[in-house]
Structure formats: structure tokens, C-alpha cells
C-alpha atoms as a PDB file:
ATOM      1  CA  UNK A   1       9.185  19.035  17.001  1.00  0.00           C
ATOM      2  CA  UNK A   2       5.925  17.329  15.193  1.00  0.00           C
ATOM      3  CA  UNK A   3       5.735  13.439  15.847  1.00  0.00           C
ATOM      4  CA  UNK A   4       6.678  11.881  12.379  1.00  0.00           C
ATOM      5  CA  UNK A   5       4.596   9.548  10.716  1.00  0.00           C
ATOM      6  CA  UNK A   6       6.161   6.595   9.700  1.00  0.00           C
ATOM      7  CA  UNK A   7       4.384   3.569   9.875  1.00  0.00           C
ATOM      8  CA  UNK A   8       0.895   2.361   8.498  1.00  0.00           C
ATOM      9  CA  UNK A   9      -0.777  -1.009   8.999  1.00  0.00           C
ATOM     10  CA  UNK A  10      -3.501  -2.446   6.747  1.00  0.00           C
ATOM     11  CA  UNK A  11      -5.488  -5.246   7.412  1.00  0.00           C
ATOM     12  CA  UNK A  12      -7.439  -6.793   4.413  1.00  0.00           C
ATOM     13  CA  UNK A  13      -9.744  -9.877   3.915  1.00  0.00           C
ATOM     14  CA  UNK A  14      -8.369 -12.485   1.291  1.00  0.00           C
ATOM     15  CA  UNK A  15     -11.698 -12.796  -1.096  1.00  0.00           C
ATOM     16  CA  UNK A  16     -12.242 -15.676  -3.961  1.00  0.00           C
ATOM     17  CA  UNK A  17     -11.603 -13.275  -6.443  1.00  0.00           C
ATOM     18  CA  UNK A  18      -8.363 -12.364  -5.635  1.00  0.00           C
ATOM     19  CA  UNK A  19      -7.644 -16.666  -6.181  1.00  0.00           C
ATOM     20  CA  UNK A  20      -5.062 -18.113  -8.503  1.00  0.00           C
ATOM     21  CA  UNK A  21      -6.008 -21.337 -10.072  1.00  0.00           C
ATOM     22  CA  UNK A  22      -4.730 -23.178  -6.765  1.00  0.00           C
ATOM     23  CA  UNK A  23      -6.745 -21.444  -4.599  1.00  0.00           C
ATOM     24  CA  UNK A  24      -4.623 -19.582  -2.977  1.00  0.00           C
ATOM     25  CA  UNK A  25      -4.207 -15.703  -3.287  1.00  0.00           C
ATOM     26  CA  UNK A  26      -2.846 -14.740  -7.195  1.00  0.00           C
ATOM     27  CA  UNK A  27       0.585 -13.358  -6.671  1.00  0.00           C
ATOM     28  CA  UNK A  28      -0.045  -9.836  -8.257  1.00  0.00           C
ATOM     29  CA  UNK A  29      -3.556  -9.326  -5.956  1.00  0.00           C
ATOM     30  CA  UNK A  30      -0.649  -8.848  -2.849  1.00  0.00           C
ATOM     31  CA  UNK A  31       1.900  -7.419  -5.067  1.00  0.00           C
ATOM     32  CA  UNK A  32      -1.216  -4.792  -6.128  1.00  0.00           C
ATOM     33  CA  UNK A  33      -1.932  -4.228  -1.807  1.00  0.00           C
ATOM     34  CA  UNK A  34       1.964  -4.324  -1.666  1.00  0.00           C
ATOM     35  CA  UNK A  35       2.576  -1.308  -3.815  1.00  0.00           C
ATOM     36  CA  UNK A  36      -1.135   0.289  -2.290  1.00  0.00           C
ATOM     37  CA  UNK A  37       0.399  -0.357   1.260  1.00  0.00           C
ATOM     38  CA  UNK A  38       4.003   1.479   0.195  1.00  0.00           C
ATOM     39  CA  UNK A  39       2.090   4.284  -1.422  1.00  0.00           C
ATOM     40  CA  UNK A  40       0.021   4.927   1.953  1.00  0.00           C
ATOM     41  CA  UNK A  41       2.930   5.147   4.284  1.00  0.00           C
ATOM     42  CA  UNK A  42       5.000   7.364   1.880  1.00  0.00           C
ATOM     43  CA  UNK A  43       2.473  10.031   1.302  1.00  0.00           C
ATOM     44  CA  UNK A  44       1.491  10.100   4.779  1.00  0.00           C
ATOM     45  CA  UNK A  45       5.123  10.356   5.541  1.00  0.00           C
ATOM     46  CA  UNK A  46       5.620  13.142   3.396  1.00  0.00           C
ATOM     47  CA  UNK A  47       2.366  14.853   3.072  1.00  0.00           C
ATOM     48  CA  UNK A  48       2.741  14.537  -0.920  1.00  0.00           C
ATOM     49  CA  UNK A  49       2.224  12.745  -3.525  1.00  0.00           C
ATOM     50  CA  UNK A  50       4.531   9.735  -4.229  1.00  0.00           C
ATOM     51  CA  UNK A  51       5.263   7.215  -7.054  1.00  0.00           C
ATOM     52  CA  UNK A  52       6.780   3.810  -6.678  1.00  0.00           C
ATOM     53  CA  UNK A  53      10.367   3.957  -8.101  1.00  0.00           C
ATOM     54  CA  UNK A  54      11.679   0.255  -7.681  1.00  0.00           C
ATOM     55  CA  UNK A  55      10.508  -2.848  -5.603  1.00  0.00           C
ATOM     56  CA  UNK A  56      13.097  -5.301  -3.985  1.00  0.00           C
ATOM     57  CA  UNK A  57      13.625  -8.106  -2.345  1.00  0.00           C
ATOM     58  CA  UNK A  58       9.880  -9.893  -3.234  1.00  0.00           C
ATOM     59  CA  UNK A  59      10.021 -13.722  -2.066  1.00  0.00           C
ATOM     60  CA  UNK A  60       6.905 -15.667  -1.465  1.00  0.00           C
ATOM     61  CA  UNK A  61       7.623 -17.448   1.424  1.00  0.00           C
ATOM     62  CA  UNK A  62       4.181 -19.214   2.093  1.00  0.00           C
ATOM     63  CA  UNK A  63       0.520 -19.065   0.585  1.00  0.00           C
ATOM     64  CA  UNK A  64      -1.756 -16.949   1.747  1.00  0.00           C
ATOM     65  CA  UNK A  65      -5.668 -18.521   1.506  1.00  0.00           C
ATOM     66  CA  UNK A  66      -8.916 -17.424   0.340  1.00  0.00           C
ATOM     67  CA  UNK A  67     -10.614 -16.228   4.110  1.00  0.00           C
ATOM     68  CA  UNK A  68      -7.424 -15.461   5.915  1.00  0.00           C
ATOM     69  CA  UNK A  69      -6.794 -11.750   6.925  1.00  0.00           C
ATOM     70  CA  UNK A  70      -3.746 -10.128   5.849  1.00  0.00           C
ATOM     71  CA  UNK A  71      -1.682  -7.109   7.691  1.00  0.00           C
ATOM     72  CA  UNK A  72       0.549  -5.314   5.857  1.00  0.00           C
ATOM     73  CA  UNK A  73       2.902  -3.527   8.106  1.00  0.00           C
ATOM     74  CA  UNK A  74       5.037  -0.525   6.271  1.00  0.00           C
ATOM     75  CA  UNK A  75       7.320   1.506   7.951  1.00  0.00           C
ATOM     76  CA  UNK A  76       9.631   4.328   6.420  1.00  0.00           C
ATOM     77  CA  UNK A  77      12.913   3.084   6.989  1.00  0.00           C
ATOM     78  CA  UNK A  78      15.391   5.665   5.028  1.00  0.00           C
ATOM     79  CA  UNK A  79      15.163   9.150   3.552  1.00  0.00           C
ATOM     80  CA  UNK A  80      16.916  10.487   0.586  1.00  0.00           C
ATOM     81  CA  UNK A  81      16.471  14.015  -1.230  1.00  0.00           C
ATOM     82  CA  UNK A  82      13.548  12.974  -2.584  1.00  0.00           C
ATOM     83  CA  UNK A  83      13.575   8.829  -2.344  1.00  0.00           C
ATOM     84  CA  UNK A  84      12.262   7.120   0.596  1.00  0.00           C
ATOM     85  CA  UNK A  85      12.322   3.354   1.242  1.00  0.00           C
ATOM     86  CA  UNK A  86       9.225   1.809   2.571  1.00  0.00           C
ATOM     87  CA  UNK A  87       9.745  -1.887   4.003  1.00  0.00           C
ATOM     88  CA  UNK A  88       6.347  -4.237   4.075  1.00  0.00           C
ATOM     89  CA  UNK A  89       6.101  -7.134   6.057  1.00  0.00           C
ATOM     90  CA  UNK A  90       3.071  -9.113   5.543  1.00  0.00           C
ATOM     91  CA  UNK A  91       1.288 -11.538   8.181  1.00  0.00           C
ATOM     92  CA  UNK A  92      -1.516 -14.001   7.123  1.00  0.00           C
ATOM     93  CA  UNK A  93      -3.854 -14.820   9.349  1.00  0.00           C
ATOM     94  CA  UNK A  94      -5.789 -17.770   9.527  1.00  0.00           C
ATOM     95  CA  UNK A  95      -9.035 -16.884  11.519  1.00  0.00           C
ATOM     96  CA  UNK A  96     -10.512 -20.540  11.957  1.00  0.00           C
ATOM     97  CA  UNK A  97      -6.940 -21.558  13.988  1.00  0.00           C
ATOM     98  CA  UNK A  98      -5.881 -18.173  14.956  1.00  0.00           C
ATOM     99  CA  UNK A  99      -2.321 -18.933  13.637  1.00  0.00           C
ATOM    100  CA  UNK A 100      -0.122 -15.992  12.095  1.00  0.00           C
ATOM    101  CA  UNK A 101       2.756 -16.359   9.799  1.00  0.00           C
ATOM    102  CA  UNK A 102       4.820 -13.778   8.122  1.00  0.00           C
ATOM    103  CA  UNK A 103       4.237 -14.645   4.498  1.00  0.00           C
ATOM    104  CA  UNK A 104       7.116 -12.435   2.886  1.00  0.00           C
ATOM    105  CA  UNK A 105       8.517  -9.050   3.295  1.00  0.00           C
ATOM    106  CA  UNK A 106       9.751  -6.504   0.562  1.00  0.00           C
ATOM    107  CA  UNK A 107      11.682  -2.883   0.166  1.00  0.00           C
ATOM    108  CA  UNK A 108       9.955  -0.046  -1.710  1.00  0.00           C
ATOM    109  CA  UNK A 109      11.778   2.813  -2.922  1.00  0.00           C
ATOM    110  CA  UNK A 110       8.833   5.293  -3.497  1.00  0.00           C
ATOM    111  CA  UNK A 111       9.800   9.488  -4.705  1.00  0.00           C
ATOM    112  CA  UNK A 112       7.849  12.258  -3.406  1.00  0.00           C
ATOM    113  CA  UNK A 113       6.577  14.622  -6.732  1.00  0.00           C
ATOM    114  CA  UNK A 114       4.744  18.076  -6.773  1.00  0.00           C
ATOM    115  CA  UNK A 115       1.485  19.266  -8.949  1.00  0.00           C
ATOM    116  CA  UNK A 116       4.179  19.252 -11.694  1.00  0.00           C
ATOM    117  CA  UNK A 117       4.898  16.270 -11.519  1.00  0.00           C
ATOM    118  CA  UNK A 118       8.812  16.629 -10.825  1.00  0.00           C
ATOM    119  CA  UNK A 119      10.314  15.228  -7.209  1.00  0.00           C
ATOM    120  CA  UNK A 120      10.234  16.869  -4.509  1.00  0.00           C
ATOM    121  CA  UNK A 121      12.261  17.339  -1.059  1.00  0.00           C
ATOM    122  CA  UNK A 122      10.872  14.621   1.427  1.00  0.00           C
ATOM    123  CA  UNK A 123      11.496  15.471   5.432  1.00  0.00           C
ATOM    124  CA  UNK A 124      14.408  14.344   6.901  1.00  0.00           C
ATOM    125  CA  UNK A 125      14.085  11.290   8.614  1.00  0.00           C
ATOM    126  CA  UNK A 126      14.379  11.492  12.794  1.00  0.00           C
ATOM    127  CA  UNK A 127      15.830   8.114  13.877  1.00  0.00           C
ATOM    128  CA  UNK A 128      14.499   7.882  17.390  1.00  0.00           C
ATOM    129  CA  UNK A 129      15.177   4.185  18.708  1.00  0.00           C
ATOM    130  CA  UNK A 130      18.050   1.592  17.958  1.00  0.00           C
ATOM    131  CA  UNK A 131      15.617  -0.025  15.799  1.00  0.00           C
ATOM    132  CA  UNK A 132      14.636   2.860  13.791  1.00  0.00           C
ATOM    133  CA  UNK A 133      18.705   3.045  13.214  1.00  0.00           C
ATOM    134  CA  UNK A 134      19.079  -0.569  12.153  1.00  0.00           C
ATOM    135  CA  UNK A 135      16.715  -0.201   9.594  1.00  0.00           C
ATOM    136  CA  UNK A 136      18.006   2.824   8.567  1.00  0.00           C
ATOM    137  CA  UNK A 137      21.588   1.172   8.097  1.00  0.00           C
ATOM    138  CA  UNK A 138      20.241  -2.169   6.754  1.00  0.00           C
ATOM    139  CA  UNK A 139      18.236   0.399   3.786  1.00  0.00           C
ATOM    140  CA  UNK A 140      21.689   2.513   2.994  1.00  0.00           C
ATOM    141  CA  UNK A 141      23.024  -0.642   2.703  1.00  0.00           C
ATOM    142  CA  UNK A 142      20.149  -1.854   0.235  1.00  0.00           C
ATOM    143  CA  UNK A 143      20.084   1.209  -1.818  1.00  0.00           C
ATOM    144  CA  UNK A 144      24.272   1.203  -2.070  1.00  0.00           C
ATOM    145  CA  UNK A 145      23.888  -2.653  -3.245  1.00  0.00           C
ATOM    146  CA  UNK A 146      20.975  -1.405  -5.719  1.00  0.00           C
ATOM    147  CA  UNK A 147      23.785   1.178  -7.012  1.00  0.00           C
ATOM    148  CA  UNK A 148      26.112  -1.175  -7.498  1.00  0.00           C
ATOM    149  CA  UNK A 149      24.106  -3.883  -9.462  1.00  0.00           C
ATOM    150  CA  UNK A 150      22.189  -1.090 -11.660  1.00  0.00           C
ATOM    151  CA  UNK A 151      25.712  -0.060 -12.799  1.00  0.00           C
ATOM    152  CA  UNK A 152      27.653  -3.512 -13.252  1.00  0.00           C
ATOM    153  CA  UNK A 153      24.114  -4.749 -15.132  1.00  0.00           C
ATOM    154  CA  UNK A 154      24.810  -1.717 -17.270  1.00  0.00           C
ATOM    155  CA  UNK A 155      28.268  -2.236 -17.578  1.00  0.00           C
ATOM    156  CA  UNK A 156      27.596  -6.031 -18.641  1.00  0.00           C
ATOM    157  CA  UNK A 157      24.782  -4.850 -21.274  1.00  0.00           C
ATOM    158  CA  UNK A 158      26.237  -1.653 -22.762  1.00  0.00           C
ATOM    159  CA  UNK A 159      27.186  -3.426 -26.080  1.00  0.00           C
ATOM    160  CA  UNK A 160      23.440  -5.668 -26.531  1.00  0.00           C
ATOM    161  CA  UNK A 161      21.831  -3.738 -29.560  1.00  0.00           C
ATOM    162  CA  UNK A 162      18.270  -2.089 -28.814  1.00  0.00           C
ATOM    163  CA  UNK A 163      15.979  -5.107 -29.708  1.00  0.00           C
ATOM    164  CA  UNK A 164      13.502  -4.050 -32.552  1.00  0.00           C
ATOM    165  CA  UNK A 165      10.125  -5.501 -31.735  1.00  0.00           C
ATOM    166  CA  UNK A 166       7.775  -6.155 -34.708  1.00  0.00           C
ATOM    167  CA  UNK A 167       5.433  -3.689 -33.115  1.00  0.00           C
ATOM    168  CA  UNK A 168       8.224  -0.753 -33.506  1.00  0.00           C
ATOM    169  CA  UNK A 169      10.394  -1.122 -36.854  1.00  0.00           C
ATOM    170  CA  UNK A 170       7.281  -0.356 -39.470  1.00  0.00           C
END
């Protein structure tokens, strides 16, 4: 059986013109690597072509400077039909101190699609250590939570009309 591919690490340099108006790194530059990151270890995963379905869980814990490195660490940790969550873990890295902290950590849920455009059967996932299992339990348990609050926010918003922006009702 083929060695499966589940894991990808990026390392990128923070640059000035990925700054915010603090000077620390704009939000949506990591969230932009984030999604880049997630896209990477799916597709490698699955030898196809993937789109990003949802993204959970995103909490800036720290800042990350202009001049630090940044790894983003992805791993597959659970396998659907066709859905696949990828969890990111970033760690800034200050090269002047050599200091790392994990800055934040998020859950992907990224679908595997053919030339067509429609999803596609992703590999099932081999769970080959105790941690490999964990995070396979700890992502059922995300995506039945996910469930759960996609139905009870559409239980709790079935009767809001369709709002009519000014752009739509000419």
C-alpha cells in the first residue's frame, strides 16, 4: 500500500506589503496563505483538484511582524466522500531572537472536484498512529458540531424575508 500524503509545511517571509496600518501582518495576507496552505495539502492528498468549502475555528492569538518567518503546518485530518478537513497551525518566527510562537490554528473543509467541475471521491483516509486517530475523532466531532449549528441557524432564520438590496429590486 502507497505511503499517503498528508501533511505539507510552508514557510514564508512576512514582507511590508503584506502590513496592516499597525505594522503588523493584515489579517487577510495569512487568511490568503491560510486558504493557499489548505489548498496544497488537499490536492496533494488527493491528486485532484480541490475547492475550499468552509473555514473554522480562525482566532488570532498573537501578531505576527513584518521580517518574521511563518510555517504553516497542514495536515489532513478526516476524509469524507468527497470532503476532507485540513487543520493549519501557524508558527511565527522571530529570526533576530530565534523565538517561535504558535500564532493561531484553523480547520478547513476543502472538496475534491473533476474537469467538470462536480466532486469527486477523495481516498480513504489510513489512520496510522494514535495521533492520526485523535485528530480524526476531534474533526468528526467538528464537522457533527458544524451540522448541528448550520441546521439550528437555519431553523432560527427560516421565517427572516430575503433582504432586497438596492442593487437587486430595479
Amino acid at each position: 500500500m502507497q505511503k499517503q500524503e498528508k501533511s505539507l509545511y510552508m514557510t514564508v517571509l512576512m514582507t511590508p506589503e503584506m502590513a496592516n496600518f499597525s505594522g503588523n501582518v493584515h489579517g487577510g495576507s495569512i487568511l490568503k496563505l491560510l486558504d493557499q496552505v489548505a489548498y496544497a495539502c488537499a490536492a496533494k492528498y488527493c491528486k485532484n483538484y480541490v475547492v475550499t468549502l468552509s473555514l473554522d475555528q480562525v482566532t488570532f492569538k498573537q501578531p505576527i511582524k513584518v521580517g518574521e518567518l511563518v510555517t504553516f503546518h497542514a495536515n489532513v485530518n478526516y476524509v469524507g466522500n468527497t470532503s476532507m478537513e485540513v487543520g493549519v497551525k501557524v508558527i511565527a518566527e522571530d529570526l533576530h531572537s530565534n523565538s517561535k510562537r504558535h500564532t493561531n490554528s484553523c480547520y478547513f473543509t476543502m472538496v475534491a472536484v473533476g474537469d467538470d467541475g462536480k466532486p469527486v471521491a477523495a481516498p480513504p483516509l489510513q489512520l496510522e498512529t494514535r495521533f492520526e486517530k485523535k485528530l480524526y475523532e476531534a474533526a468528526a466531532m467538528r464537522k457533527t458540531m458544524r451540522h448541528e449549528i448550520n441546521e439550528r441557524n437555519r431553523k432560527l432564520t427560516a421565517d427572516i424575508p430575503d433582504y432586497d438590496s438596492p442593487l437587486t429590486s430595479q
